[in-house]
N, C-alpha and C. Protein backbone atom coordinates (compact mmCIF):
# COMPACT_ATOMS: atom_id res chain seq x y z
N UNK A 1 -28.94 -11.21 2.02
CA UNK A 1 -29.20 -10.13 1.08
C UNK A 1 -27.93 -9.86 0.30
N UNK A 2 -27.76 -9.83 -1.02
CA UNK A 2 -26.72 -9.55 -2.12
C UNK A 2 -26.56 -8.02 -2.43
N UNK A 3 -25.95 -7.44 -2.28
CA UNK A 3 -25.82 -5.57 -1.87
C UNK A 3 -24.20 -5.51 -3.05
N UNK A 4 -24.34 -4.67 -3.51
CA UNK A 4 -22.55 -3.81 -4.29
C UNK A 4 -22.88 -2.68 -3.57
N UNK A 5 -21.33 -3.22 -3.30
CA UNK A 5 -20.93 -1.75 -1.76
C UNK A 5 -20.66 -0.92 -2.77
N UNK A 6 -20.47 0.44 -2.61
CA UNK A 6 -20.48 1.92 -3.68
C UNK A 6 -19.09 2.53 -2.46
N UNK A 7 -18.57 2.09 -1.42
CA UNK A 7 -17.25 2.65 -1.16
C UNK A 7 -16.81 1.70 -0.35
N UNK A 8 -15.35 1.32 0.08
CA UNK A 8 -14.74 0.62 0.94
C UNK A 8 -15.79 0.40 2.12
N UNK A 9 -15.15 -1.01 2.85
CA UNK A 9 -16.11 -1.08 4.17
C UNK A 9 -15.14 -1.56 4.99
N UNK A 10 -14.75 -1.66 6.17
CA UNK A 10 -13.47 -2.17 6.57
C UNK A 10 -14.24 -4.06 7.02
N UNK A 11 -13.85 -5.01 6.68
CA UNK A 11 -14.12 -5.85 7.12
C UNK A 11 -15.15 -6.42 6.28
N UNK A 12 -15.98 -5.79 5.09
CA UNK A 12 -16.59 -5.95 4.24
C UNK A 12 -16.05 -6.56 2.83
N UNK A 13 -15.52 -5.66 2.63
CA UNK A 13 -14.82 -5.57 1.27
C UNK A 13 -14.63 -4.44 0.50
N UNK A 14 -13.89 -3.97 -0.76
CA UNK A 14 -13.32 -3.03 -0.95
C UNK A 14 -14.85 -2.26 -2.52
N UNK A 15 -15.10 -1.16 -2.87
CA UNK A 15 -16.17 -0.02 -3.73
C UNK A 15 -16.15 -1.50 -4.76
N UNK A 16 -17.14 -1.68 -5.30
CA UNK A 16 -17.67 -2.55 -6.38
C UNK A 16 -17.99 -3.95 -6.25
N UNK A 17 -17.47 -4.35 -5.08
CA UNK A 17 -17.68 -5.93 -4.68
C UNK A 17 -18.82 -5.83 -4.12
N UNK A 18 -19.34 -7.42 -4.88
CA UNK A 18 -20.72 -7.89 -4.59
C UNK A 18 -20.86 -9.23 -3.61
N UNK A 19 -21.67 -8.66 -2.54
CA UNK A 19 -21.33 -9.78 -1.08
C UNK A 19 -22.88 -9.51 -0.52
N UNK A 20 -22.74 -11.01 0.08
CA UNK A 20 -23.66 -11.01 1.14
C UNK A 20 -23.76 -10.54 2.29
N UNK A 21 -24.77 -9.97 3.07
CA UNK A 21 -25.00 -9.67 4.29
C UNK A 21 -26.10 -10.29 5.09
N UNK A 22 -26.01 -10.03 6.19
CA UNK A 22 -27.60 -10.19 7.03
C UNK A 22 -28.75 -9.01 6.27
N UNK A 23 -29.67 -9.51 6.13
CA UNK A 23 -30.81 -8.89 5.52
C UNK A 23 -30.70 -7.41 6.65
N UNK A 24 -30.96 -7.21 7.59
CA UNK A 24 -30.78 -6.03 8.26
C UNK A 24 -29.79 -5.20 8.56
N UNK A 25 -28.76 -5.89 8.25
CA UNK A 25 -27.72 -4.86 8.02
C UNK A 25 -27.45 -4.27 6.53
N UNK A 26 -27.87 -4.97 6.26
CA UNK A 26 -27.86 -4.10 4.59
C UNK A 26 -29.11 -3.16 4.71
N UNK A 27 -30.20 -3.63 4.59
CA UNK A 27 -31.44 -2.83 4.87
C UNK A 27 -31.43 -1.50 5.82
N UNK A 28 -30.79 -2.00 6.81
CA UNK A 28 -30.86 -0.75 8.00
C UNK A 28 -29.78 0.07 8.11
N UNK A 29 -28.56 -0.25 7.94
CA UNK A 29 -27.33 0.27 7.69
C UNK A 29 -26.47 0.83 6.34
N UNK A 30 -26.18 -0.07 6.10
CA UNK A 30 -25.39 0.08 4.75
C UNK A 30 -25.94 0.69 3.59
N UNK A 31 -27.32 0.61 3.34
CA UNK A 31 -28.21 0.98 2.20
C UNK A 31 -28.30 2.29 2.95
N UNK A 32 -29.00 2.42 3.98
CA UNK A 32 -29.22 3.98 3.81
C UNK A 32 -28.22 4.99 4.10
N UNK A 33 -26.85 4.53 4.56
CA UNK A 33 -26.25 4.91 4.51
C UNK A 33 -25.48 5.72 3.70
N UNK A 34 -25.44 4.89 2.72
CA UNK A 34 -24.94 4.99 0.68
C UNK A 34 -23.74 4.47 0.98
N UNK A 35 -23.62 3.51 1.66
CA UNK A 35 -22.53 3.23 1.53
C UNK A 35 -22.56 1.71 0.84
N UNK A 36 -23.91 1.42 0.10
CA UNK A 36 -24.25 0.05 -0.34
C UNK A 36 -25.54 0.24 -1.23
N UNK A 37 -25.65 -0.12 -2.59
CA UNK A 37 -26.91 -0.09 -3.04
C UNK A 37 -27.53 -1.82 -3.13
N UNK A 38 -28.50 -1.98 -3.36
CA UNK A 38 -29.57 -3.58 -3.56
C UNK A 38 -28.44 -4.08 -4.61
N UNK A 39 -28.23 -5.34 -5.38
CA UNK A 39 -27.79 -6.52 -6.26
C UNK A 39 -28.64 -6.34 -6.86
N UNK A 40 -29.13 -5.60 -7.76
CA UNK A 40 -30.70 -6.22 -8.81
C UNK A 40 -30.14 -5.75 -10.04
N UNK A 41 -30.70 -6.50 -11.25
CA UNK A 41 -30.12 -6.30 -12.23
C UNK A 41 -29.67 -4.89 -13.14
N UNK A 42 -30.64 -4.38 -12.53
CA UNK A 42 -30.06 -2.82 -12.90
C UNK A 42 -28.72 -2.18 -11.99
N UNK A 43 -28.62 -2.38 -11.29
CA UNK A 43 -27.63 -2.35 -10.58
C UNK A 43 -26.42 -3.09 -10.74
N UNK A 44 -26.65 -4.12 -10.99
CA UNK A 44 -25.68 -4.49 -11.31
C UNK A 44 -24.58 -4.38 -12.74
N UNK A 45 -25.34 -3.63 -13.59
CA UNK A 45 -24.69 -2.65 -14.66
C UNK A 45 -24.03 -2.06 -14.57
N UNK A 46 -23.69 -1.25 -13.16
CA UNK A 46 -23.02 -0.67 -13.24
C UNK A 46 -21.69 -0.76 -12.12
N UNK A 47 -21.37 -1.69 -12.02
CA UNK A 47 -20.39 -2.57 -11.30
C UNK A 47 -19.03 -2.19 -12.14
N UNK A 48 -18.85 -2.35 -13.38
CA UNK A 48 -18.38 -1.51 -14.36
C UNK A 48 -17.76 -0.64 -14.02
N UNK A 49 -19.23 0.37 -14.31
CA UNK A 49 -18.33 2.04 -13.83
C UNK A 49 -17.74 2.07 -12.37
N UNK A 50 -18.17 1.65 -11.35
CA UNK A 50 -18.04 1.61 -10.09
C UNK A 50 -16.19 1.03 -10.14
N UNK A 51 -15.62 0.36 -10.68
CA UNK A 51 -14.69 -0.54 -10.66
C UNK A 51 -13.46 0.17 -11.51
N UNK A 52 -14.57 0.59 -12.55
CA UNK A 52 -13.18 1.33 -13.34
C UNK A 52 -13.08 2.90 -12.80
N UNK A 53 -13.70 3.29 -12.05
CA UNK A 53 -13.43 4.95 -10.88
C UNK A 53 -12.60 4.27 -9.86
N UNK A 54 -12.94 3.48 -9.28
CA UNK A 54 -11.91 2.61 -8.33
C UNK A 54 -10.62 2.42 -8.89
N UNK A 55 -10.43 2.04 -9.78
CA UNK A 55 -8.91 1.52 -10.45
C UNK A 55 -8.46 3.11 -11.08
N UNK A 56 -9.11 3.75 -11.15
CA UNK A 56 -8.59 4.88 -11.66
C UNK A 56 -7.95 5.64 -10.69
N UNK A 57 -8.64 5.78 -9.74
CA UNK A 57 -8.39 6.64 -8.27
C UNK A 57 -7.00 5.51 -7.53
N UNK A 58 -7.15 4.55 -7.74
CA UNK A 58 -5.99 3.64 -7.06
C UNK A 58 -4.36 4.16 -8.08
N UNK A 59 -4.63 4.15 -9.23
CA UNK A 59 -3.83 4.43 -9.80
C UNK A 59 -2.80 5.95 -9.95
N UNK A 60 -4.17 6.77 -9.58
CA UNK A 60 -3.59 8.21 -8.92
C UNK A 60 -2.61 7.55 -7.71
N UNK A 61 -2.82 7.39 -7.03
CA UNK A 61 -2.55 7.28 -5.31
C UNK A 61 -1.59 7.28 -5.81
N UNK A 62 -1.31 5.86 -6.41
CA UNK A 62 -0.03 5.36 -6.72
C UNK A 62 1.26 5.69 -7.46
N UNK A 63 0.84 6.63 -8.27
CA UNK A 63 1.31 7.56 -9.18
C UNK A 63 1.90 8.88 -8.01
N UNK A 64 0.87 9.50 -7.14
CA UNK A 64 1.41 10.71 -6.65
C UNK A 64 2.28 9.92 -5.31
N UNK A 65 1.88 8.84 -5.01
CA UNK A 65 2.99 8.48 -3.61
C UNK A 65 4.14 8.00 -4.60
N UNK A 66 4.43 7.27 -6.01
CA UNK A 66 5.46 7.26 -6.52
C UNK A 66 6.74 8.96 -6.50
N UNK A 67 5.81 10.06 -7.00
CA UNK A 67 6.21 10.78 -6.92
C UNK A 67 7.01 11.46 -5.59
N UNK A 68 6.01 11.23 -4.94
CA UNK A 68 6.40 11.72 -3.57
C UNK A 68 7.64 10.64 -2.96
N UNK A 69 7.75 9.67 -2.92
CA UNK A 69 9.23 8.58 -2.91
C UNK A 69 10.15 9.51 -3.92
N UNK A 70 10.10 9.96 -4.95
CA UNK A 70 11.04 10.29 -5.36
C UNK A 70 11.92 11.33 -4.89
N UNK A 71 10.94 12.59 -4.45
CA UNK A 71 10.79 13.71 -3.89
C UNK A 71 11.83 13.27 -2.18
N UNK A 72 11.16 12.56 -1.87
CA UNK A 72 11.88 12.34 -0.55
C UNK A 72 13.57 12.04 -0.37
N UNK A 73 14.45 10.94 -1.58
CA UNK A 73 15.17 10.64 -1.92
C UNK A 73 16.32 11.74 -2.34
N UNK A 74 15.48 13.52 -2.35
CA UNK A 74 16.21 14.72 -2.57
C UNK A 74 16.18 15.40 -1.17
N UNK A 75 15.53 15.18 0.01
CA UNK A 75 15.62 15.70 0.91
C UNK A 75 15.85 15.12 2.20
N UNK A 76 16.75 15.71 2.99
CA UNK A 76 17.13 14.83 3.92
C UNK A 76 17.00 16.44 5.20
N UNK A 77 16.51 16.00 6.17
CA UNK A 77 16.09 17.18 7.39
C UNK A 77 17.53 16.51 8.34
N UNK A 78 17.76 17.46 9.27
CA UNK A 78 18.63 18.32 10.37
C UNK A 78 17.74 18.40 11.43
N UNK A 79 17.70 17.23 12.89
CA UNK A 79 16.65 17.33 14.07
C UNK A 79 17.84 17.84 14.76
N UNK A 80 18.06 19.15 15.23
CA UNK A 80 19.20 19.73 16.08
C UNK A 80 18.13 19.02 17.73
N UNK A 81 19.02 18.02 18.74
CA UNK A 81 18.84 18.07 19.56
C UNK A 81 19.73 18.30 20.79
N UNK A 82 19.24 18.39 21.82
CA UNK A 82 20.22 18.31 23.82
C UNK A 82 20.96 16.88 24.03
N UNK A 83 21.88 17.00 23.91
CA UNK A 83 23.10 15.79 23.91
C UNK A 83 24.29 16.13 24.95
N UNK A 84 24.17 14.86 26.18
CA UNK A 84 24.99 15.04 27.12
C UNK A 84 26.73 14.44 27.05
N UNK A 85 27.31 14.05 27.58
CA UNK A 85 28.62 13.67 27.21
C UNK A 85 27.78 12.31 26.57
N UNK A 86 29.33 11.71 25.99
CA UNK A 86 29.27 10.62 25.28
C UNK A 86 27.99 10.52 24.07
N UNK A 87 27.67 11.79 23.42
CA UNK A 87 26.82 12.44 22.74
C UNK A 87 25.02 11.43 23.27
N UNK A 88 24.68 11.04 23.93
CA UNK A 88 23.58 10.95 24.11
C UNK A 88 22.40 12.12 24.44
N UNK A 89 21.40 11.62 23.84
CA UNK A 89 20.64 12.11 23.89
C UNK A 89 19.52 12.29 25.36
N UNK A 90 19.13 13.61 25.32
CA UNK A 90 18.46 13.78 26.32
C UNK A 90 16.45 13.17 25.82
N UNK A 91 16.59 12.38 26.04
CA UNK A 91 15.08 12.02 25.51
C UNK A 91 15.61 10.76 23.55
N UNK A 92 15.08 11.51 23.19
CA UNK A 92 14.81 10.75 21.45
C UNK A 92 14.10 11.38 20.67
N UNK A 93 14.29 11.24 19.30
CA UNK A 93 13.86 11.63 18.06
C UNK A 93 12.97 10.47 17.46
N UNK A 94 11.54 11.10 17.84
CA UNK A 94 10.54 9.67 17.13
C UNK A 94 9.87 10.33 16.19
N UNK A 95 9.21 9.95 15.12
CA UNK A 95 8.48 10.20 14.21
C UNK A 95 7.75 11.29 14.15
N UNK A 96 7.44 11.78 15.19
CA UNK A 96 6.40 13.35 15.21
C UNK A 96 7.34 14.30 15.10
N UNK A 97 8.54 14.30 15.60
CA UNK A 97 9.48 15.12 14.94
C UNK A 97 10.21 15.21 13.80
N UNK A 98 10.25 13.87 12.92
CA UNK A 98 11.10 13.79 11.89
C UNK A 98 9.54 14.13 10.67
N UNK A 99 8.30 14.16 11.27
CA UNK A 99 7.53 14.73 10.22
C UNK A 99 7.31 16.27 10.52
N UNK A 100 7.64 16.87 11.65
CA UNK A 100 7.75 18.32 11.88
C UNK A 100 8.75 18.98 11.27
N UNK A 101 10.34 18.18 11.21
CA UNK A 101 10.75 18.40 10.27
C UNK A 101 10.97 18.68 8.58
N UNK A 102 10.46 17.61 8.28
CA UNK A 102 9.84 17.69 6.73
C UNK A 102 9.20 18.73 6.75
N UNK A 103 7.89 19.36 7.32
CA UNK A 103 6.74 20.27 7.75
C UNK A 103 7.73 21.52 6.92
N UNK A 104 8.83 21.65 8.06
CA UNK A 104 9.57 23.27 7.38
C UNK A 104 10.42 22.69 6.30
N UNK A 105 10.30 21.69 6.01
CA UNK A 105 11.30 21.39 4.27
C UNK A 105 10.00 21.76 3.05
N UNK A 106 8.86 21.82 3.51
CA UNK A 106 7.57 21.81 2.75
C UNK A 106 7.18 20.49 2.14
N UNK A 107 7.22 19.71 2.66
CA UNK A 107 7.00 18.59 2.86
C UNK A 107 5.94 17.69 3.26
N UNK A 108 4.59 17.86 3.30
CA UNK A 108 3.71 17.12 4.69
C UNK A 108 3.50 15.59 4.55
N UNK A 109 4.14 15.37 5.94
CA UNK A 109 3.98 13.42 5.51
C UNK A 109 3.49 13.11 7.02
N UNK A 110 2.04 12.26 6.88
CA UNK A 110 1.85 12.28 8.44
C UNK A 110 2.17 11.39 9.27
N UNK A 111 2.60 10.94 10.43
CA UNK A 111 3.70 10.82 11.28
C UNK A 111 3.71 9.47 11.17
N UNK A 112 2.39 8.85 10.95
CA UNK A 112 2.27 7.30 10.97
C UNK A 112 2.70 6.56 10.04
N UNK A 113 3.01 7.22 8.54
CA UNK A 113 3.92 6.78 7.42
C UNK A 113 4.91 6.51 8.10
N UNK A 114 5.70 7.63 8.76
CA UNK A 114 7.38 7.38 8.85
C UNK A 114 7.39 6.25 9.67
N UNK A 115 8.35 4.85 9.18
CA UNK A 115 8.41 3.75 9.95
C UNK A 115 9.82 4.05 11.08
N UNK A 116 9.54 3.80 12.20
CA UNK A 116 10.81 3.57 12.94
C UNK A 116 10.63 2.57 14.18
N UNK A 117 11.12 1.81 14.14
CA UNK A 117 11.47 0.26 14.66
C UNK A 117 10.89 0.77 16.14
N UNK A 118 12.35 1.37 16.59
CA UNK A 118 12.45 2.28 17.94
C UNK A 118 13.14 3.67 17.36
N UNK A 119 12.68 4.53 18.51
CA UNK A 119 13.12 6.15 17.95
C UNK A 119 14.39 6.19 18.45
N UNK A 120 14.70 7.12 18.35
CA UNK A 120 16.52 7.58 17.45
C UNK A 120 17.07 7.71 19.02
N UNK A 121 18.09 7.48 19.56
CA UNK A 121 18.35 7.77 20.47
C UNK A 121 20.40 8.42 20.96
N UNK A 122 20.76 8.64 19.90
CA UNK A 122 22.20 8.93 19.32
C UNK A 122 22.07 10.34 18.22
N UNK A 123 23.53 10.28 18.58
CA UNK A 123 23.54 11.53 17.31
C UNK A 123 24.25 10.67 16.13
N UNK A 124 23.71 11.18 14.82
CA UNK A 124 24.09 10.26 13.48
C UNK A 124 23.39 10.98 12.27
N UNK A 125 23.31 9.92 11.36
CA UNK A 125 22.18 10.21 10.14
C UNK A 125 22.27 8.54 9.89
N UNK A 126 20.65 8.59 10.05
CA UNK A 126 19.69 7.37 9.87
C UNK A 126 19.17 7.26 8.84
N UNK A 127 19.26 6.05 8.29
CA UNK A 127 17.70 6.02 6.93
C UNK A 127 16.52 5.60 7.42
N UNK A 128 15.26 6.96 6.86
CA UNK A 128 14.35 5.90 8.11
C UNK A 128 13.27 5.69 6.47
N UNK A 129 12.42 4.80 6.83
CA UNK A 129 11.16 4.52 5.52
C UNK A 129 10.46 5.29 6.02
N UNK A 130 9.52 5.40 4.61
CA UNK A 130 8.23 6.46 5.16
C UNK A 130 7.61 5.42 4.16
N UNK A 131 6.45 4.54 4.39
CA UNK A 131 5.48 3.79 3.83
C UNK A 131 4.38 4.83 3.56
N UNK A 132 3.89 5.28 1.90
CA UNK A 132 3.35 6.11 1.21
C UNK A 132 2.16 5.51 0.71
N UNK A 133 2.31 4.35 0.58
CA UNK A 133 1.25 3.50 -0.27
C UNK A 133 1.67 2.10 0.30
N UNK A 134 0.49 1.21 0.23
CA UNK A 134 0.91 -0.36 0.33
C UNK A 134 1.93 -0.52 -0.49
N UNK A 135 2.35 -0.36 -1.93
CA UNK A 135 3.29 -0.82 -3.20
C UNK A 135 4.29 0.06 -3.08
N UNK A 136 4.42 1.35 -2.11
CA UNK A 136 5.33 2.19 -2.29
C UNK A 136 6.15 2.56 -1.37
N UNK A 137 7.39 2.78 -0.87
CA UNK A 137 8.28 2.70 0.49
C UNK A 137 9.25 3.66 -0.07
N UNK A 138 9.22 4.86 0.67
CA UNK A 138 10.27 6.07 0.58
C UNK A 138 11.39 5.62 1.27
N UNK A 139 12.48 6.78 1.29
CA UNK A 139 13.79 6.25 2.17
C UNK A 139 14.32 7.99 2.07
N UNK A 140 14.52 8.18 3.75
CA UNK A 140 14.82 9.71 3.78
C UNK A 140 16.00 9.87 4.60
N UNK A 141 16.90 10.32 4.47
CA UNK A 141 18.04 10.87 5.34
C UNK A 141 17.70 11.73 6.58
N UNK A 142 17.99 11.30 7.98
CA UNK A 142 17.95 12.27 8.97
C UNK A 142 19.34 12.09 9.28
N UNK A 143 19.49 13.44 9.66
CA UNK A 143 20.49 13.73 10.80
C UNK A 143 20.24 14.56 11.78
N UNK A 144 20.63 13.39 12.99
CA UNK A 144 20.42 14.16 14.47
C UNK A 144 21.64 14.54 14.85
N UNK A 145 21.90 15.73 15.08
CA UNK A 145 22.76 16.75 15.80
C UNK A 145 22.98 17.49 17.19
N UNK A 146 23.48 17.24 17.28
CA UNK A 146 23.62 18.42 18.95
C UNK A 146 23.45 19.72 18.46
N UNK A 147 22.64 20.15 19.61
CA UNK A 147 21.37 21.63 19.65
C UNK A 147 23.21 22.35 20.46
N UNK A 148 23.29 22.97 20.03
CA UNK A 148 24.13 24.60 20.19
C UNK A 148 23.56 25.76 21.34
């Protein structure tokens, strides 16, 4: 069965592409879902509009995570932590904190953007990425400090 998906499908393909399926999964699933209308020639007219709302909305993304990379490049957060001699750390600074941080900079970036290899385990200032978009890669200043 020949179906244009009307939104992303994971493993399918991405709003406007025209693909085959098993006759019952389109029929029983995907169609009534709305997440797929029939291939018939009326339908397929509008592959078009379907494609150019897609490229439009991609182009936002890309535009406000540009922005937001920029935005990041002005702010750099302060994780005050418990540091024993030889300044180590009691535990580590991983990603749920360096986006709790941002949180009180007014900031919201959710935790799975911020890339970190392994979490922070020293006192310093790190550059860590925050992946915003597939095309787009922030770069933010932390500094971990000893808690007072």
């Amino acid at each position: 069965m020949e179906i244009i998906l009307i939104q992303s499908v994971k493993g399918l393909g991405a709003e406007g592409d025209v693909i085959n399926v098993a006759d019952g999964y389109g029929r029983n699933f995907l169609v009534p879902q709305g997440m797929a209308i029939p291939a018939n020639s009326a339908n397929m007219k509008r592959i078009d509009e379907i494609k150019r709302r897609r490229m439009t909305r991609e182009r936002k993304e890309l535009e406000q995570a540009q922005k937001v990379a920029e935005k990041l490049l002005s702010v750099s957060c302060t994780i005050p932590v418990q540091a024993g001699e030889e300044d180590k750390l009691f535990g580590s600074v991983t990603s749920q904190d360096i986006a709790r941080a941002l949180e009180k900079e007014g900031m919201e970036i959710d935790r799975r953007k911020i890339v970190l290899e392994e979490p922070i385990r020293e006192l310093g200032v790190f550059t860590v990425n925050v992946k915003l978009h597939p095309e787009v890669v922030g770069t933010l200043k932390v500094w971990v400090v000893k808690e007072k």
